[in-house]
C-alpha atoms as a PDB file:
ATOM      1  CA  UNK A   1       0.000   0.000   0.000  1.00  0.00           C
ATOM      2  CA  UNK A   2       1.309   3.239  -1.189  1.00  0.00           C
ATOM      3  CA  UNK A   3       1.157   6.453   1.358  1.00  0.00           C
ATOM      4  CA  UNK A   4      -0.398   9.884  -0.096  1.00  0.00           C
ATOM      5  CA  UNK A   5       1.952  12.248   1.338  1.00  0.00           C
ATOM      6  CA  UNK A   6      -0.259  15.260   2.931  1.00  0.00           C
ATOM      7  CA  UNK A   7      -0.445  18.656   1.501  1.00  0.00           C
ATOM      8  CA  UNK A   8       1.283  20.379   4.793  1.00  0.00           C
ATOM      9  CA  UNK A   9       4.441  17.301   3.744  1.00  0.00           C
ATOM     10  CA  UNK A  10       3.791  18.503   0.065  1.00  0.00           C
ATOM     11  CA  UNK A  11       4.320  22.376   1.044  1.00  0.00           C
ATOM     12  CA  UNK A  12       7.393  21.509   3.283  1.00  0.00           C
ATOM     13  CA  UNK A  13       9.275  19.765   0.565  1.00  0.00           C
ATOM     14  CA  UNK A  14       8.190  22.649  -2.005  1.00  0.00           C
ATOM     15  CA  UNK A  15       9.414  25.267   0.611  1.00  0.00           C
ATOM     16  CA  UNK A  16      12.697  23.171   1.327  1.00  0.00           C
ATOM     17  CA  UNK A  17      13.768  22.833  -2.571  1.00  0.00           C
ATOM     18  CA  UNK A  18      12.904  26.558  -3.210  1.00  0.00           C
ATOM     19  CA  UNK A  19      14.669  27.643  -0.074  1.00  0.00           C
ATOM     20  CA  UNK A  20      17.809  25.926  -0.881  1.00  0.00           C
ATOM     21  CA  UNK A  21      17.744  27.131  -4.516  1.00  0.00           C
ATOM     22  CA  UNK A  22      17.152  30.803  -3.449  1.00  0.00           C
ATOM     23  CA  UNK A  23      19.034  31.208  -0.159  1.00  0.00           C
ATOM     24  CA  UNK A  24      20.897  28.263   0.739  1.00  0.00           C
ATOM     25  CA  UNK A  25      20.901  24.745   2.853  1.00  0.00           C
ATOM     26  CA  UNK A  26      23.593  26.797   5.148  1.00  0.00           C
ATOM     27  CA  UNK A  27      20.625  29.236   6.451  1.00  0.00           C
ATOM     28  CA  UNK A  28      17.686  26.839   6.914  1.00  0.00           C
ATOM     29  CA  UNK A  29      20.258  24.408   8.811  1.00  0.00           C
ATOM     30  CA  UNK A  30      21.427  27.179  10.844  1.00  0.00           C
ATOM     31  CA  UNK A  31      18.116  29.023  11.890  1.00  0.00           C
ATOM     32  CA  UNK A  32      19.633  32.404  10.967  1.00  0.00           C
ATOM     33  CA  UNK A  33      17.333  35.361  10.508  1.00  0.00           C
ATOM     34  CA  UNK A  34      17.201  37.065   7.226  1.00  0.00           C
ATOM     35  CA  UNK A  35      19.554  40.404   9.036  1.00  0.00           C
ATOM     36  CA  UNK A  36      22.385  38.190   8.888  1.00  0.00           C
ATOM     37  CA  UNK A  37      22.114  36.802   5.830  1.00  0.00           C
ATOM     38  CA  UNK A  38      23.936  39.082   2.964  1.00  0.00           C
ATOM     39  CA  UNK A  39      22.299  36.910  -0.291  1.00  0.00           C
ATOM     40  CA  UNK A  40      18.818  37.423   1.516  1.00  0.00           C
ATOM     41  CA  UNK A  41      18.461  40.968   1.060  1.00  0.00           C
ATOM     42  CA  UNK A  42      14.784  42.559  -0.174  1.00  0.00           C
ATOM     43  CA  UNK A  43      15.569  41.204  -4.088  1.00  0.00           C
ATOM     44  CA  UNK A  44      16.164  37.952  -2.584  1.00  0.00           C
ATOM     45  CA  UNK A  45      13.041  37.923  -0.164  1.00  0.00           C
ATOM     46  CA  UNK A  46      10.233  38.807  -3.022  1.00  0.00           C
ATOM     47  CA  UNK A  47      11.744  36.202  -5.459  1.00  0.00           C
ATOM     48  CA  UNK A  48      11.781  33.885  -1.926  1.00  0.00           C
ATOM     49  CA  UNK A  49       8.096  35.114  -1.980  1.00  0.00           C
ATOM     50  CA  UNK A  50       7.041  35.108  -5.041  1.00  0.00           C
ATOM     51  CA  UNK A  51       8.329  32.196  -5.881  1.00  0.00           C
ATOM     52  CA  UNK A  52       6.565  30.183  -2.562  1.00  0.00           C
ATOM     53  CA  UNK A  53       3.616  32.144  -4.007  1.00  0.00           C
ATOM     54  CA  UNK A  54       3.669  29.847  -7.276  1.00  0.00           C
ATOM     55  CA  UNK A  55       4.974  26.809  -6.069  1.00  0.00           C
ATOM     56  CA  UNK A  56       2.504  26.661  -3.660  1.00  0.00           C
ATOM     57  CA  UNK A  57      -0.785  28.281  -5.078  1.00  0.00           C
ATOM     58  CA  UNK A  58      -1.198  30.732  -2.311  1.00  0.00           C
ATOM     59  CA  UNK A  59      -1.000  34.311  -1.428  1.00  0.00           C
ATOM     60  CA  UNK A  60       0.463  35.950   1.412  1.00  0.00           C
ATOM     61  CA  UNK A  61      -0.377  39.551   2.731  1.00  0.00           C
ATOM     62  CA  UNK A  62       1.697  41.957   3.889  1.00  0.00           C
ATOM     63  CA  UNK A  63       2.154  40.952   7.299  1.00  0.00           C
ATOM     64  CA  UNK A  64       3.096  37.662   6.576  1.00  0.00           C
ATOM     65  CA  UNK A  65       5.276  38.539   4.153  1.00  0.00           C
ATOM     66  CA  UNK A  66       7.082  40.635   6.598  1.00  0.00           C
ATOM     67  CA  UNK A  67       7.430  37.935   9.192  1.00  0.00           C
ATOM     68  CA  UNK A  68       8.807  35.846   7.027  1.00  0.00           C
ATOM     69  CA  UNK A  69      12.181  36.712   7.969  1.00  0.00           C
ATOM     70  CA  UNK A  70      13.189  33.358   8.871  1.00  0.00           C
ATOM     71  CA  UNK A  71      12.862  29.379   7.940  1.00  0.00           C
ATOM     72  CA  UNK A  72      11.409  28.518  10.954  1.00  0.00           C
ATOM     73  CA  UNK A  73       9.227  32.149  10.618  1.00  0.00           C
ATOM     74  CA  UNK A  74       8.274  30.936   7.095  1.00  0.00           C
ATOM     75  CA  UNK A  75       7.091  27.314   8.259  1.00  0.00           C
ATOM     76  CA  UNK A  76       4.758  28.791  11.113  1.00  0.00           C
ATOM     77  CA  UNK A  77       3.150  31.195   8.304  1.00  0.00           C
ATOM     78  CA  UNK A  78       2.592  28.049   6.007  1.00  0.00           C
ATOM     79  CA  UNK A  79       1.553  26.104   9.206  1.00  0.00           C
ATOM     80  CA  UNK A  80      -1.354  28.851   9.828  1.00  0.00           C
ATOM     81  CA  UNK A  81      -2.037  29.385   6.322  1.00  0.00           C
ATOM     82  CA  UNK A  82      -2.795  25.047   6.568  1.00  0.00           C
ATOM     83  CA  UNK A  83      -4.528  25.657   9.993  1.00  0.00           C
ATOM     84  CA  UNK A  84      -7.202  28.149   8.178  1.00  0.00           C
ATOM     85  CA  UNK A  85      -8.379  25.686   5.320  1.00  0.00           C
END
């Protein structure tokens, strides 16, 4: 019997690739915040955005978008965005 992996592991492994790609392995391992992080500078945080935005068929407003200055920030606004459907 074959497992159907669940949207919320779907989003997670579409938010991991994407991260990697557009920021790095080094900064989602690490936990550091988007300050300290030279490559993640506004450019780099709207294509992070926009690019989460098409991967994963969703829209985020403002104030998401600005508390998304983290991995572990950007899982707990996927993890509400999950919690609201």
């Amino acid at each position: 019997m074959q497992l159907i992996p669940s949207k919320r592991h779907e989003d997670r492994q579409l938010l991991d690739i994407t991260f990697d790609r557009l920021i790095g392995s080094d900064v989602r391992l690490s936990g550091q915040s988007r300050e300290f992080v030279p490559r993640w500078d506004s450019l780099g945080h709207v294509s992070l955005i926009l690019e989460l935005e098409k991967k994963l068929k969703r829209s985020f407003s403002v104030h998401q978008i600005e508390s998304m200055n983290s991995y572990k920030a950007i899982l707990k606004v996927l993890d509400l965005e999950d919690e609201k459907l």
